[in-house]
Protein backbone atom coordinates (compact mmCIF):
# COMPACT_ATOMS: atom_id res chain seq x y z
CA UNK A 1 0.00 0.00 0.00
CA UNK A 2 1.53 3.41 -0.83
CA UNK A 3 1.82 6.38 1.07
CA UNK A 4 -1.42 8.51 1.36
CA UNK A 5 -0.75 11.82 -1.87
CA UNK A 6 -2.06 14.47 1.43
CA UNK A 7 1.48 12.62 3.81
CA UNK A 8 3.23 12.99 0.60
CA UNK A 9 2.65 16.41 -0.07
CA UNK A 10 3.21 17.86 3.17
CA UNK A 11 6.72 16.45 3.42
CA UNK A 12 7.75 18.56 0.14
CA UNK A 13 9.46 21.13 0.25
CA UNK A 14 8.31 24.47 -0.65
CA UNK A 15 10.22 24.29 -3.90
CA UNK A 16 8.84 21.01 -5.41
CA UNK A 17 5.69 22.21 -4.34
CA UNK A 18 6.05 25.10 -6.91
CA UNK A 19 7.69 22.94 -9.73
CA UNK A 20 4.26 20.58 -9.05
CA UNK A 21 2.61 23.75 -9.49
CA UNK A 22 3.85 24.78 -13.15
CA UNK A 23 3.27 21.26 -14.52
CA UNK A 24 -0.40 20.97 -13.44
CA UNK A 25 -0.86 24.39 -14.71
CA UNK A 26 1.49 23.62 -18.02
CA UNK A 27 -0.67 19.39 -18.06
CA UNK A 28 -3.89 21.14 -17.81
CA UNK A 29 -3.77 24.09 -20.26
CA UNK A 30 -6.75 24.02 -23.02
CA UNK A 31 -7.33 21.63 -25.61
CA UNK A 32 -5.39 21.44 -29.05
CA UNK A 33 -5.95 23.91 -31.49
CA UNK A 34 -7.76 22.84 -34.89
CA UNK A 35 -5.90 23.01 -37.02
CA UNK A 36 -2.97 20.52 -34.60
CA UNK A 37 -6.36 18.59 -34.53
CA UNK A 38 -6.97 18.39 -37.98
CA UNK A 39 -2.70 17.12 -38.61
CA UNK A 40 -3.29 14.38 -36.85
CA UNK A 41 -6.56 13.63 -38.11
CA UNK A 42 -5.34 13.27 -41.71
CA UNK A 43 -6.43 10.61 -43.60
CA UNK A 44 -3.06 9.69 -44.77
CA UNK A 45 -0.80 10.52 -41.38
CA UNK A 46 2.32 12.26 -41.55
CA UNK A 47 2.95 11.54 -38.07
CA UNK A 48 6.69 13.33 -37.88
CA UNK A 49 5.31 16.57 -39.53
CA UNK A 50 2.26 16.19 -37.54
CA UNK A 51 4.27 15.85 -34.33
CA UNK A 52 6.26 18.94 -35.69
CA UNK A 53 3.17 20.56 -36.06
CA UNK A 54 1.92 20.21 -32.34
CA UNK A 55 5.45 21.54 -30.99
CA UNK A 56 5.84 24.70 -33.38
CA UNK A 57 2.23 25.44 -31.92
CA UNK A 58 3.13 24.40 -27.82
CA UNK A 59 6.21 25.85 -28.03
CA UNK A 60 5.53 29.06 -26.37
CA UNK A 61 3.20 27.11 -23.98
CA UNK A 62 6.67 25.47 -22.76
CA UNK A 63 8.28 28.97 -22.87
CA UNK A 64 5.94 30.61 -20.53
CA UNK A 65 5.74 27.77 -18.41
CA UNK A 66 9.68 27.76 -18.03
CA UNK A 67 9.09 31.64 -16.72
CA UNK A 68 7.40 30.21 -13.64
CA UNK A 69 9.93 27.80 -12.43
CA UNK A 70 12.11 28.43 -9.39
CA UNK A 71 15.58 29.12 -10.29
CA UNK A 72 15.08 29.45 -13.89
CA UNK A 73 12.25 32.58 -13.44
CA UNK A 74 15.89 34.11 -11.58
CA UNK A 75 18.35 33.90 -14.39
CA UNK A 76 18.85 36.48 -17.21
CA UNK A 77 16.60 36.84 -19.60
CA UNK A 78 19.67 36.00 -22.50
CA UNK A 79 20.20 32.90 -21.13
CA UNK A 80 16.63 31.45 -20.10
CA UNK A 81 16.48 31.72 -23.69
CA UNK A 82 19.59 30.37 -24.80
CA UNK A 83 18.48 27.40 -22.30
CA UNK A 84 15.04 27.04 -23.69
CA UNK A 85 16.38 26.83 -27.14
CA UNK A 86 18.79 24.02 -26.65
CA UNK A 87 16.58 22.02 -23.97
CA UNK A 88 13.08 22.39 -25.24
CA UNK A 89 12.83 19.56 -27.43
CA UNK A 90 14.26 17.54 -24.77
CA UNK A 91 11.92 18.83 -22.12
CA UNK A 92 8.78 17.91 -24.47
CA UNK A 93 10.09 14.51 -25.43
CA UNK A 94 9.98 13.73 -21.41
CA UNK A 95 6.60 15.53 -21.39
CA UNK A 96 5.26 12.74 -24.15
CA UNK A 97 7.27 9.93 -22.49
CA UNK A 98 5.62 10.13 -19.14
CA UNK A 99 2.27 11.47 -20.24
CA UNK A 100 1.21 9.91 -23.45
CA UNK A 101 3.47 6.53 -23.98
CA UNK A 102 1.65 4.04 -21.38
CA UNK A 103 1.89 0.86 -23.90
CA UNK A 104 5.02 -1.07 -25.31
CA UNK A 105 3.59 -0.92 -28.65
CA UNK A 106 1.14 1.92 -28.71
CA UNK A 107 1.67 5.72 -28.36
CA UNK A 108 -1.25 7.89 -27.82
CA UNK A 109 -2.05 11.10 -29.93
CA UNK A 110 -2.94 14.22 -28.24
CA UNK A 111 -6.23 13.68 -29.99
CA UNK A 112 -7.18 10.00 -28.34
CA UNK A 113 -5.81 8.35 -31.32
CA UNK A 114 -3.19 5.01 -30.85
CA UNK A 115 -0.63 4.46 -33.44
CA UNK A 116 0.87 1.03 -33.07
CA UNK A 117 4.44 1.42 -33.97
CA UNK A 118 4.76 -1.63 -36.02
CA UNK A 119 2.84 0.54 -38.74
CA UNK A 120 5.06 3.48 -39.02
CA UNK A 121 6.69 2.78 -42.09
CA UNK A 122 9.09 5.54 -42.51
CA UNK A 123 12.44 3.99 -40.60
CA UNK A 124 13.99 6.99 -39.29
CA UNK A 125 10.64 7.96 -37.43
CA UNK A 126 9.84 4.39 -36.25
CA UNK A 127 13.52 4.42 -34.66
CA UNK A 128 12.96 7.50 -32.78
CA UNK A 129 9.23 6.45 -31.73
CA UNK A 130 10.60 3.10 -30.66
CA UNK A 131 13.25 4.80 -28.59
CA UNK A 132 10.90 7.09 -27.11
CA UNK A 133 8.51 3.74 -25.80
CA UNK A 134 12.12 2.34 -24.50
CA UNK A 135 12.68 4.98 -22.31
CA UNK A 136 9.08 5.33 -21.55
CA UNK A 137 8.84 1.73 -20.51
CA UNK A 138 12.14 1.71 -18.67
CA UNK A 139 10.62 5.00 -16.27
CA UNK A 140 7.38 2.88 -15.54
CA UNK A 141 9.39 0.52 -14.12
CA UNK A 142 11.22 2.57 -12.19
CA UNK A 143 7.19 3.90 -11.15
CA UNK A 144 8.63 7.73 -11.86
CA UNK A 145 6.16 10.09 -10.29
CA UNK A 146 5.28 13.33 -10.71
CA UNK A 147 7.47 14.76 -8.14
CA UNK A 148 10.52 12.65 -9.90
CA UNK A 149 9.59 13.84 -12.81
CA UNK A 150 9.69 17.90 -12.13
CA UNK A 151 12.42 17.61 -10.47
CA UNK A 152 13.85 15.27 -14.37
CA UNK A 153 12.83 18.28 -16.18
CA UNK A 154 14.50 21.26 -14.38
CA UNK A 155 17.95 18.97 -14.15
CA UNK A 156 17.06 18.91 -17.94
CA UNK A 157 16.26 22.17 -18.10
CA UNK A 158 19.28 24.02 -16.86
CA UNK A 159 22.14 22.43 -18.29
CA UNK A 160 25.26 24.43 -17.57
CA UNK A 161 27.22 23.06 -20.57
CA UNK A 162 24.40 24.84 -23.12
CA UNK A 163 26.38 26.70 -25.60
CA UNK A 164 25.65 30.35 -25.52
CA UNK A 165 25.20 30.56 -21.61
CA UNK A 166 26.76 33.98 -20.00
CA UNK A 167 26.73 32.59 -16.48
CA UNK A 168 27.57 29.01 -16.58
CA UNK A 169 28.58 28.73 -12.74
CA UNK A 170 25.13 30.23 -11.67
CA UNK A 171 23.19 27.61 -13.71
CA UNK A 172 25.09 24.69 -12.49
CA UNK A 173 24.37 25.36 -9.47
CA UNK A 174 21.13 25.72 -9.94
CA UNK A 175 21.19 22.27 -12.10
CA UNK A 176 23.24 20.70 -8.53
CA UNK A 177 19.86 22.12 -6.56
CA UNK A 178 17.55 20.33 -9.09
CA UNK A 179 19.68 16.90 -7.94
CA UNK A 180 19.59 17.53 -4.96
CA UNK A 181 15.79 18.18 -4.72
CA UNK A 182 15.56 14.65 -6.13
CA UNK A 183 17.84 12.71 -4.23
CA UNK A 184 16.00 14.64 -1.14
CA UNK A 185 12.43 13.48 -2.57
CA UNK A 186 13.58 10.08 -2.94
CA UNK A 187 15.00 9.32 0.64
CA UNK A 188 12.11 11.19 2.50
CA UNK A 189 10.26 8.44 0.33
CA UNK A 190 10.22 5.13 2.50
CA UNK A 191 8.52 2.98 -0.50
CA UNK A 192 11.33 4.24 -3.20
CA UNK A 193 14.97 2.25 -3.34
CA UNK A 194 17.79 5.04 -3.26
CA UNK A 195 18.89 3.38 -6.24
CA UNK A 196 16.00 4.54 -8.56
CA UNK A 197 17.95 8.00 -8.46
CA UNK A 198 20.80 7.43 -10.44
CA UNK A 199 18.83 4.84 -12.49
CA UNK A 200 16.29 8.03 -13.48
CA UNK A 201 19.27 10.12 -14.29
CA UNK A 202 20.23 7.49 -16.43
CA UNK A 203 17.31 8.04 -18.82
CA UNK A 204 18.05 11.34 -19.25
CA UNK A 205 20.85 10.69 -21.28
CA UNK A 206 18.69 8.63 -23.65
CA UNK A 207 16.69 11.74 -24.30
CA UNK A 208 19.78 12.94 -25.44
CA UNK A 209 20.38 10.65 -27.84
CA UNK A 210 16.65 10.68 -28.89
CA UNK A 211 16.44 14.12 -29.44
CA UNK A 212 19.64 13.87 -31.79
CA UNK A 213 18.17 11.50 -34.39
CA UNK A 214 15.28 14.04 -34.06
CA UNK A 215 17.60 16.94 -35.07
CA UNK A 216 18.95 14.80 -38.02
CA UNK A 217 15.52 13.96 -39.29
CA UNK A 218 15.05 17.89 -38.95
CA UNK A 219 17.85 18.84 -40.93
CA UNK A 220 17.35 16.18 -43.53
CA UNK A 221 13.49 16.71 -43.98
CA UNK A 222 14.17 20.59 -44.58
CA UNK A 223 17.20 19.63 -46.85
CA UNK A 224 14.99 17.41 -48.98
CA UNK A 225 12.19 20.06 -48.96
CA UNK A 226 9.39 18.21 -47.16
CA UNK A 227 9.40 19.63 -44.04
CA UNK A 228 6.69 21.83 -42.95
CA UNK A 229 6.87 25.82 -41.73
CA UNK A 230 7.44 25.75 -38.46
CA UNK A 231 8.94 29.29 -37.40
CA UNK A 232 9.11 28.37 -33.41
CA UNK A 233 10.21 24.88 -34.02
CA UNK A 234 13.12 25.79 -36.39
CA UNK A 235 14.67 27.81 -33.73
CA UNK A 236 15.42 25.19 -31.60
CA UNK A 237 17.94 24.16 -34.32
CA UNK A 238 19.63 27.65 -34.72
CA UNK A 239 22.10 29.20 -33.39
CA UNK A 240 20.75 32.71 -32.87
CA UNK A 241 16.77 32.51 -31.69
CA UNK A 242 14.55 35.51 -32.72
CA UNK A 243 11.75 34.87 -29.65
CA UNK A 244 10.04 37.48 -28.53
CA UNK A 245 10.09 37.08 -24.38
């Protein structure tokens, strides 16, 4: 029997608290627009540019979410940017592992739909869809919670080695608070092994690797011509990002 979610919460710190904060509010923002809708409701699926779709338009919705955060609402407005640019493709690809992979050979659509992966047919996709229900998998069975998870994303999130950062030291330490906050969260947790930390740190680095075949598949769609406009997207693959803040 697990421990009662009202015992749980009152042994968080104020911190997590606020990180659980931002991700209801970021989980529970309003439905998909139609015309994200209507991509994935195509009769013949494109699910990559469909997928592309979806994050050009929830982009921002990650952006001002970011804002909110502890630690990262304190830094410099050049390089929450600079950190949103090179991490929010990562942060989103958690996001879908955690909240919409829940089946080894199903992933679920923002609009209800399943696509089983054995049907993808274009390779490079299926690879990074496949990896994406690997790592999914491999977190269920480490039972990541919500409280694991926030505390995933802002180690994610403020990555000191980001090219373009003006004050490295300041975000690793803030990145060296985020590990801490877990490490904390998992030993005032009687029911979770002190090993599951470094084993959830471990899937972070699969991200990584995830989110470069999805940077090649980028490039190489937009070299070939049949990738989509998608003006926020695009500028997680530049150097210099336009956004407006």
């Amino acid at each position: 029997m697990g421990i009662p979610q009202k015992q749980i919460q009152s042994q968080l710190s104020p911190m997590l608290r606020e990180f659980i904060k931002a991700e209801d509010e970021l989980i529970n923002q309003d439905g998909l627009m139609e015309c994200c809708r209507e991509a994935f409701d195509a009769k013949e699926l494109d699910l990559f540019s469909a997928v592309c779709h979806l994050m050009d338009h929830q982009l921002y919705t990650f952006v001002k979410w970011a804002r909110t955060l502890p630690l990262y609402k304190d830094l410099k407005t050049e390089d929450q940017i600079v950190l949103m640019q090179r991490r929010g493709l990562h942060l989103m690809s958690l996001t879908v592992c955690y909240y919409f992979i829940n089946d080894e050979n199903l992933i679920s659509l923002p609009n209800g739909q399943k696509v089983v992966i054995s049907n993808i047919k274009d390779e490079n996709v299926a690879d990074i869809v496949q990896g994406l229900v690997d790592t999914a998998g491999r977190l269920r069975h480490l039972n990541l919670d919500k409280h694991e998870l926030v505390c995933l994303k802002g180690i994610m999130l403020l990555n000191p080695v980001s090219k373009g950062l003006i004050d490295v030291k300041r975000v690793q330490e803030m990145q060296e608070t985020m590990e801490d906050l877990l490490i904390d969260y998992v030993d005032s947790q009687p029911h979770i092994d002190e090993k599951v930390t470094g084993e959830l740190l471990l899937r972070l680095s699969e991200i990584e690797r995830l989110c470069q075949l999805t940077r090649e598949e980028v490039i190489m769609r937009k070299s070939q011509g049949r990738l989509g406009r998608y003006p926020l997207l695009m500028e997680l693959f530049e150097d210099k990002p336009s956004w407006l803040y």
